[in-house]
C-alpha atoms as a PDB file:
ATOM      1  CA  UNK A   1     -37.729 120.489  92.923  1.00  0.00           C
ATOM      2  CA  UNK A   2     -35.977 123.612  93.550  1.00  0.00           C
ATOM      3  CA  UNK A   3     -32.727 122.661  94.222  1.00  0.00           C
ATOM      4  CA  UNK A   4     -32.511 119.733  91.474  1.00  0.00           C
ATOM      5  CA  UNK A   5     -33.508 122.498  89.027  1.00  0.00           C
ATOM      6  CA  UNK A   6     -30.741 125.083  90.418  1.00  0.00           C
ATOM      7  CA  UNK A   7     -28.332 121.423  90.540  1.00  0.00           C
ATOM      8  CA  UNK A   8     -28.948 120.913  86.724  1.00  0.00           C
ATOM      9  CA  UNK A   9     -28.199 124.584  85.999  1.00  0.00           C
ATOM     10  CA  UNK A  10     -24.915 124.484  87.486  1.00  0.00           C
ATOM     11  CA  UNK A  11     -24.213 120.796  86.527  1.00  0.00           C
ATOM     12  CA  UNK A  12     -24.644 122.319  83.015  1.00  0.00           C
ATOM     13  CA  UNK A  13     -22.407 125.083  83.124  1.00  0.00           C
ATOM     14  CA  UNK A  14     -19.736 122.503  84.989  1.00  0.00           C
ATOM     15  CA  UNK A  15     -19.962 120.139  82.128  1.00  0.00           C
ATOM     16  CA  UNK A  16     -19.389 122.675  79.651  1.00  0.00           C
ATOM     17  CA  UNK A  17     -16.317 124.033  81.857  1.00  0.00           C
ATOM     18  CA  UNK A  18     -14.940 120.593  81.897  1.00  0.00           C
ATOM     19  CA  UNK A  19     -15.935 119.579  78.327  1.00  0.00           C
ATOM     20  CA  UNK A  20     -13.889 122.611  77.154  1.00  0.00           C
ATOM     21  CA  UNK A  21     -10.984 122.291  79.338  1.00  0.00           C
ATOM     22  CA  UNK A  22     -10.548 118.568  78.191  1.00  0.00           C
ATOM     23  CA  UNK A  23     -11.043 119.283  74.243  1.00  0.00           C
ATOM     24  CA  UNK A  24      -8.447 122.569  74.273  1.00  0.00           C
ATOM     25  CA  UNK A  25      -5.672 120.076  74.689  1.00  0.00           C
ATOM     26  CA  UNK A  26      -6.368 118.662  71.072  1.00  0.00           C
ATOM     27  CA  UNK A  27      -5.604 121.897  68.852  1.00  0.00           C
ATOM     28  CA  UNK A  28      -3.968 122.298  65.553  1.00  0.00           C
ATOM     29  CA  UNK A  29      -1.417 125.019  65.885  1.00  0.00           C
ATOM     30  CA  UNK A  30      -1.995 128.776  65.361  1.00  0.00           C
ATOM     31  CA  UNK A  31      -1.257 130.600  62.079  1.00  0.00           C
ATOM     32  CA  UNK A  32      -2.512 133.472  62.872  1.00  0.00           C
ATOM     33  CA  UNK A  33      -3.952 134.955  66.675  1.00  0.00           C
ATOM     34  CA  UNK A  34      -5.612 138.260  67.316  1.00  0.00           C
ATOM     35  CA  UNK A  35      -3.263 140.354  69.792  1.00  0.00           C
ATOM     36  CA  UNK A  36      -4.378 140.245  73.376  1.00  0.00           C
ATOM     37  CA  UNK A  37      -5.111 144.635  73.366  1.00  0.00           C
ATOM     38  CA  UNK A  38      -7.694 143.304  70.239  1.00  0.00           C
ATOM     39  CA  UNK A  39      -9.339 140.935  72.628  1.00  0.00           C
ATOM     40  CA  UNK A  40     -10.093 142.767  75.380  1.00  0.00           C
ATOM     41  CA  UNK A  41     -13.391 144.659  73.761  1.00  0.00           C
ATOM     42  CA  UNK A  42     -15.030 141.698  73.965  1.00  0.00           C
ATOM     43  CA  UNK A  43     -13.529 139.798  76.996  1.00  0.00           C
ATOM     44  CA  UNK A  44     -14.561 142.512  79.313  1.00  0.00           C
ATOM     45  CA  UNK A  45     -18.203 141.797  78.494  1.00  0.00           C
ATOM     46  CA  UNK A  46     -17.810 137.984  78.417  1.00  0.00           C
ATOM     47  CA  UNK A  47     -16.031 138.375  81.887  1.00  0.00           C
ATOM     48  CA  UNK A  48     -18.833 141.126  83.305  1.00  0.00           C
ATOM     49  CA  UNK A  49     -21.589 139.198  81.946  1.00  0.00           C
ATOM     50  CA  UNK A  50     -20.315 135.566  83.282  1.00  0.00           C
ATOM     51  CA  UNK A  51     -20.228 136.919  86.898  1.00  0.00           C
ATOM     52  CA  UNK A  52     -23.621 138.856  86.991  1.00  0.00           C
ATOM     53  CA  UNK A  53     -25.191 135.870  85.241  1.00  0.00           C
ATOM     54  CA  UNK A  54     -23.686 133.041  87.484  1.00  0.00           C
ATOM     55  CA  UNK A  55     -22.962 134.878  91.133  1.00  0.00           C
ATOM     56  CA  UNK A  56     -26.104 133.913  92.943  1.00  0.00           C
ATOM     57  CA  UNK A  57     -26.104 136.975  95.657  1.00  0.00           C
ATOM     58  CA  UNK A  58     -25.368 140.463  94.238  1.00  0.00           C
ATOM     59  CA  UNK A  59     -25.935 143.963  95.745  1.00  0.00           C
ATOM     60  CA  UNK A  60     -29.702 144.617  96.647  1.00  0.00           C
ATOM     61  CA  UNK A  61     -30.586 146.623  93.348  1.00  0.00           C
ATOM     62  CA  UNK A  62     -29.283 143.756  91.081  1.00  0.00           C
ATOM     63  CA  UNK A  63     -30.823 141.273  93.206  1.00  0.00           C
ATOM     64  CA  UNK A  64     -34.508 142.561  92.608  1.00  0.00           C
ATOM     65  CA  UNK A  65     -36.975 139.862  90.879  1.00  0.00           C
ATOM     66  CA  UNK A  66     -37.738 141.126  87.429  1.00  0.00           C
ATOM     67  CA  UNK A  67     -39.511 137.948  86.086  1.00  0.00           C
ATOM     68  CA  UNK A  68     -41.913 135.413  88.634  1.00  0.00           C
ATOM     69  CA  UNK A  69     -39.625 132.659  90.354  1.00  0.00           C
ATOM     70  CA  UNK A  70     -42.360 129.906  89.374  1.00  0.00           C
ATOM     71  CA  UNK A  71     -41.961 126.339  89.090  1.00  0.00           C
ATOM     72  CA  UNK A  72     -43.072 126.006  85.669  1.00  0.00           C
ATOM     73  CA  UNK A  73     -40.458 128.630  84.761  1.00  0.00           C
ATOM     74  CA  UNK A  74     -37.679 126.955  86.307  1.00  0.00           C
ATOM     75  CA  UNK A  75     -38.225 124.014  84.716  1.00  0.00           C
ATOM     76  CA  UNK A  76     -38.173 125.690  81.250  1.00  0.00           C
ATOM     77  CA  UNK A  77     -35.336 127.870  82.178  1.00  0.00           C
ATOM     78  CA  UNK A  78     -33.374 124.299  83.134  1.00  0.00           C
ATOM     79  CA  UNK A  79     -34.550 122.696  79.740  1.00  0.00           C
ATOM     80  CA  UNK A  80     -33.447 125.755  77.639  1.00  0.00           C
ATOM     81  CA  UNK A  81     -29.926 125.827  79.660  1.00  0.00           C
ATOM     82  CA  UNK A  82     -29.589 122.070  79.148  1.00  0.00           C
ATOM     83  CA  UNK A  83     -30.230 122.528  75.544  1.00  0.00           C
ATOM     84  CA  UNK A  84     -27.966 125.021  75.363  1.00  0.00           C
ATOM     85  CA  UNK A  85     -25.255 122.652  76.960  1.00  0.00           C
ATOM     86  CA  UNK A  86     -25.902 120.053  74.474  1.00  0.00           C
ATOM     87  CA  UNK A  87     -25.485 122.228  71.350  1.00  0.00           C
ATOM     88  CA  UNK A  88     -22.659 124.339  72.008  1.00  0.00           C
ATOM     89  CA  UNK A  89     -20.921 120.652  72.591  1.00  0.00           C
ATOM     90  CA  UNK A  90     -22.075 119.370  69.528  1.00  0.00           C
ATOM     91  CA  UNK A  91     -21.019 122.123  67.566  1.00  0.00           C
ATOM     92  CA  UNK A  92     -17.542 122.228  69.384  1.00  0.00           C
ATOM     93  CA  UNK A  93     -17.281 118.626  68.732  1.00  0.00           C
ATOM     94  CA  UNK A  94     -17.431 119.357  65.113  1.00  0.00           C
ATOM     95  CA  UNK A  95     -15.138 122.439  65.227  1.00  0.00           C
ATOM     96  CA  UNK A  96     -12.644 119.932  66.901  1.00  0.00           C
ATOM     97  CA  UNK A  97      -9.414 120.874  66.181  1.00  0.00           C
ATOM     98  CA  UNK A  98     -10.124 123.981  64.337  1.00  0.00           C
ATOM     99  CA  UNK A  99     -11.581 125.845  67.633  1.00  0.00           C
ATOM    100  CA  UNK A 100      -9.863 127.961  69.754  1.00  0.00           C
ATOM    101  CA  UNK A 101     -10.802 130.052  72.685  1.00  0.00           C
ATOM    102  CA  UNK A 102      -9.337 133.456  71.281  1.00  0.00           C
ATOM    103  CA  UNK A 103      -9.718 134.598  67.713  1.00  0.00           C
ATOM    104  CA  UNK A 104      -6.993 132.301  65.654  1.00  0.00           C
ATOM    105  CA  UNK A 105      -6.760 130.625  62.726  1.00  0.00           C
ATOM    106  CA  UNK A 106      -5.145 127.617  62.692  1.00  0.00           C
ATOM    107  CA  UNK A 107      -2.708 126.008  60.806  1.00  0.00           C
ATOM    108  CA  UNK A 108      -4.603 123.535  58.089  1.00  0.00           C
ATOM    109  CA  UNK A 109      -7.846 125.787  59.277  1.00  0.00           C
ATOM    110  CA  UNK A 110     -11.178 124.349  57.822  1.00  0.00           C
ATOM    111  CA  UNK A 111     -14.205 126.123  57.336  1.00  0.00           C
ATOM    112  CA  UNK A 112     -16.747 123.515  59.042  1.00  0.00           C
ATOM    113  CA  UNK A 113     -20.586 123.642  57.257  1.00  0.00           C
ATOM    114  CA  UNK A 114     -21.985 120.363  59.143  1.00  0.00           C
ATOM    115  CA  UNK A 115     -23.726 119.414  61.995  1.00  0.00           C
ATOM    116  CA  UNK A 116     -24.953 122.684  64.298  1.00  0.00           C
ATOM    117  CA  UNK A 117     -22.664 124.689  61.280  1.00  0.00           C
ATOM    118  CA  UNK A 118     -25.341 124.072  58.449  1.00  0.00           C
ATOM    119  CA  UNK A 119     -27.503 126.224  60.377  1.00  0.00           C
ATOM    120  CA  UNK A 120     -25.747 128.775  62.248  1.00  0.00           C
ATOM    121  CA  UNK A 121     -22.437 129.983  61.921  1.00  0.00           C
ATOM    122  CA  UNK A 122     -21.732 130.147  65.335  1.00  0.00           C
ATOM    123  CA  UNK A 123     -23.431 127.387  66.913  1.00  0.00           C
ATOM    124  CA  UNK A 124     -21.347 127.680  70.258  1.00  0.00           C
ATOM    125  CA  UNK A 125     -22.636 130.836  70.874  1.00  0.00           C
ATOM    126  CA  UNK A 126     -26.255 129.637  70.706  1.00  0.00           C
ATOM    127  CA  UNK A 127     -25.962 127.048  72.602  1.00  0.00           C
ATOM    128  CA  UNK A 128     -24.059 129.526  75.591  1.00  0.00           C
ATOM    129  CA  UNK A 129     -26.608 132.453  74.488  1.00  0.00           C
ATOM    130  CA  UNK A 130     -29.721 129.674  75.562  1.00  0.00           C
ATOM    131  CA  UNK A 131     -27.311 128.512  78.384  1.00  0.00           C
ATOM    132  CA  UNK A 132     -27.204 132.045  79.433  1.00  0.00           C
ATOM    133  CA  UNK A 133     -30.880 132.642  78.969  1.00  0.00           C
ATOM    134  CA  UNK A 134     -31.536 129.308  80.445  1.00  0.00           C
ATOM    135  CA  UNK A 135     -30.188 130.564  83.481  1.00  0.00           C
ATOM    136  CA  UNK A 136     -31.615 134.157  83.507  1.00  0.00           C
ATOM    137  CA  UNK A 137     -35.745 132.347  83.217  1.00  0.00           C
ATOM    138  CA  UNK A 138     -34.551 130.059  86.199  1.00  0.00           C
ATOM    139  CA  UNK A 139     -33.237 132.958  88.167  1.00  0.00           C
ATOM    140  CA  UNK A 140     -35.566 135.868  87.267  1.00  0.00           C
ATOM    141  CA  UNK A 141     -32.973 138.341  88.719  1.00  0.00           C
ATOM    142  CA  UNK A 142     -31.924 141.533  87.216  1.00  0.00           C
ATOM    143  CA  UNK A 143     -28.393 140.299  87.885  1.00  0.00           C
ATOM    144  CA  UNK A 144     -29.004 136.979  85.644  1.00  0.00           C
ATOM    145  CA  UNK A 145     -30.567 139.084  82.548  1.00  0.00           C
ATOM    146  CA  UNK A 146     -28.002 141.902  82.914  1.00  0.00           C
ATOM    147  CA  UNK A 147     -25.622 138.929  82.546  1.00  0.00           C
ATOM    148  CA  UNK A 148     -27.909 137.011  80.097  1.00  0.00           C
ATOM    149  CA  UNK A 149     -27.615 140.455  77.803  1.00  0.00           C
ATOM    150  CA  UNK A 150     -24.327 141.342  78.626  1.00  0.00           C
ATOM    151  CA  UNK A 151     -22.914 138.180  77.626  1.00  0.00           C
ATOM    152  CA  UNK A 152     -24.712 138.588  74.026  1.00  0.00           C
ATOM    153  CA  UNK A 153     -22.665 141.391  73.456  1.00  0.00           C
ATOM    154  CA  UNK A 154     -19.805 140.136  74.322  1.00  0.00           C
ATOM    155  CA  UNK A 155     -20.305 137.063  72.356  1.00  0.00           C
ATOM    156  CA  UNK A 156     -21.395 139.779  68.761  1.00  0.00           C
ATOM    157  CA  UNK A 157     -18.057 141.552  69.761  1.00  0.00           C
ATOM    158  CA  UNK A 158     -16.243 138.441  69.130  1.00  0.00           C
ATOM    159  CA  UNK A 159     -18.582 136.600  66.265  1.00  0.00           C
ATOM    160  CA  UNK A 160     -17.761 140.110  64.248  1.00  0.00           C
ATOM    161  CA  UNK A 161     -13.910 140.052  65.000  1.00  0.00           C
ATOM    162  CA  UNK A 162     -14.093 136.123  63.950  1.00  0.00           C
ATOM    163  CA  UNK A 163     -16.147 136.922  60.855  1.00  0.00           C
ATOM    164  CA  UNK A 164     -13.370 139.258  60.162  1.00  0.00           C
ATOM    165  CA  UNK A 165     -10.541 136.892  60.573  1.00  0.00           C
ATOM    166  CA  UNK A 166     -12.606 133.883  58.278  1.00  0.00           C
ATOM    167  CA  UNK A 167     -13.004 136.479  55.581  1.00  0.00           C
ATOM    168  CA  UNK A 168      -9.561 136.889  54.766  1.00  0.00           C
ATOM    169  CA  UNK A 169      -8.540 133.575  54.401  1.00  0.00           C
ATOM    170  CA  UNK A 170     -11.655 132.094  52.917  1.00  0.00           C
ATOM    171  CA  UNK A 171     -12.177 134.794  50.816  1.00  0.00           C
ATOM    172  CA  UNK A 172     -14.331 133.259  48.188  1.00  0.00           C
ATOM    173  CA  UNK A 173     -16.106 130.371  50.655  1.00  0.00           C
ATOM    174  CA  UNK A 174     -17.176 132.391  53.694  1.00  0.00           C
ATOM    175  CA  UNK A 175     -18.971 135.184  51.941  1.00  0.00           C
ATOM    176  CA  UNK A 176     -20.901 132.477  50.289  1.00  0.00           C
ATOM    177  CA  UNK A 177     -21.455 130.474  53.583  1.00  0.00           C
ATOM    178  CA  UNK A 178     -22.310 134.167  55.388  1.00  0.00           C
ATOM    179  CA  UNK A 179     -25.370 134.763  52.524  1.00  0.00           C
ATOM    180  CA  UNK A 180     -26.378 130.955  53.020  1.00  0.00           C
ATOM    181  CA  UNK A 181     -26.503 130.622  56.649  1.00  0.00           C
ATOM    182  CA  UNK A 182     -27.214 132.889  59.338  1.00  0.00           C
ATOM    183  CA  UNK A 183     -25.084 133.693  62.185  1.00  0.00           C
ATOM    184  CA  UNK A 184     -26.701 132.599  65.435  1.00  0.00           C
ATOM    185  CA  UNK A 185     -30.186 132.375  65.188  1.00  0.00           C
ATOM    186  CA  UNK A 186     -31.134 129.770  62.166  1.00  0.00           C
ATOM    187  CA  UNK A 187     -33.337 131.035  59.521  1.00  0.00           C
ATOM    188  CA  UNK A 188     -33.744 134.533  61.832  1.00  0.00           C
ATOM    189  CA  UNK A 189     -30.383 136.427  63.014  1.00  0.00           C
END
């Protein structure tokens, strides 16, 4: 049970590898991209985060058990990451060719208020935040929650510098959308 657990964990993460890979070749072009030196405050994190959160075998302090490695935990860290899977592709189904992997705008940009979108402004970043978690429950290693939190930042850094970006050219629309709906956690955060 173990090891089909730990399998659906990093089947999940695979698929969303994949998934994104496939779907960046369908993008409108940029109008406007943040410079690379703007980036890097929150790709360090993102990059930091990924490998403490995904590396199985770390140094011995990092590798220490900080929550019980139970069954029953496993199975709900597995459901949460597989949740997590299935709504950051929903909601970057619906961004289709608006999303990008850096902060752009893109030429013909649409705000998007469906789907995932009439409940969180950045649904992709739940879904990887609960991936993330996901994986941190199943793990219970300091490693996978330093990740797990590390990775939140990361992911604020760039949902402020976005926020940014969508206010100046939907200046009248996304201030309305911000009051409305909530960033990442719907109804909450």
């Amino acid at each position: 049970m173990t090891i089909f657990l730990q399998e659906a964990i990093r089947t999940s993460w695979l698929i969303f590898v994949v998934y994104w890979c496939i779907s960046s070749f369908r993008l409108k072009p940029a109008a406007e991209r943040q410079s690379i030196s703007s980036s890097i405050p929150y790709r360090i994190p993102l990059a930091v985060g990924a490998i403490l959160l995904l590396v199985p075998e770390q140094v011995s302090p990092l590798n220490f058990i900080l929550t019980p490695q139970t069954g029953t935990l496993r199975v709900i860290g597995s459901v949460i990451c597989v949740i997590g899977l299935l709504g950051a592709i929903w909601a970057r189904h619906i961004l289709a060719d608006n999303w990008s992997s850096n902060v752009t705008f893109r030429q013909g940009h649409e705000l998007i208020q469906s789907g995932p979108y009439r409940v969180a402004r950045h649904p992709i970043y739940t879904g990887l935040s609960l991936m993330s978690l996901g994986t941190a429950i199943a793990e219970g290693r300091l490693h996978s929650w330093l990740g797990f939190l590390i990775l939140c930042i990361g992911f604020w850094i760039k949902l402020k510098q976005e926020e940014s970006l969508l206010l100046r050219h939907f200046r009248t629309e996304y201030p309305a959308y911000q009051a409305r709906v909530k960033a990442l956690i719907p109804f909450l955060l």
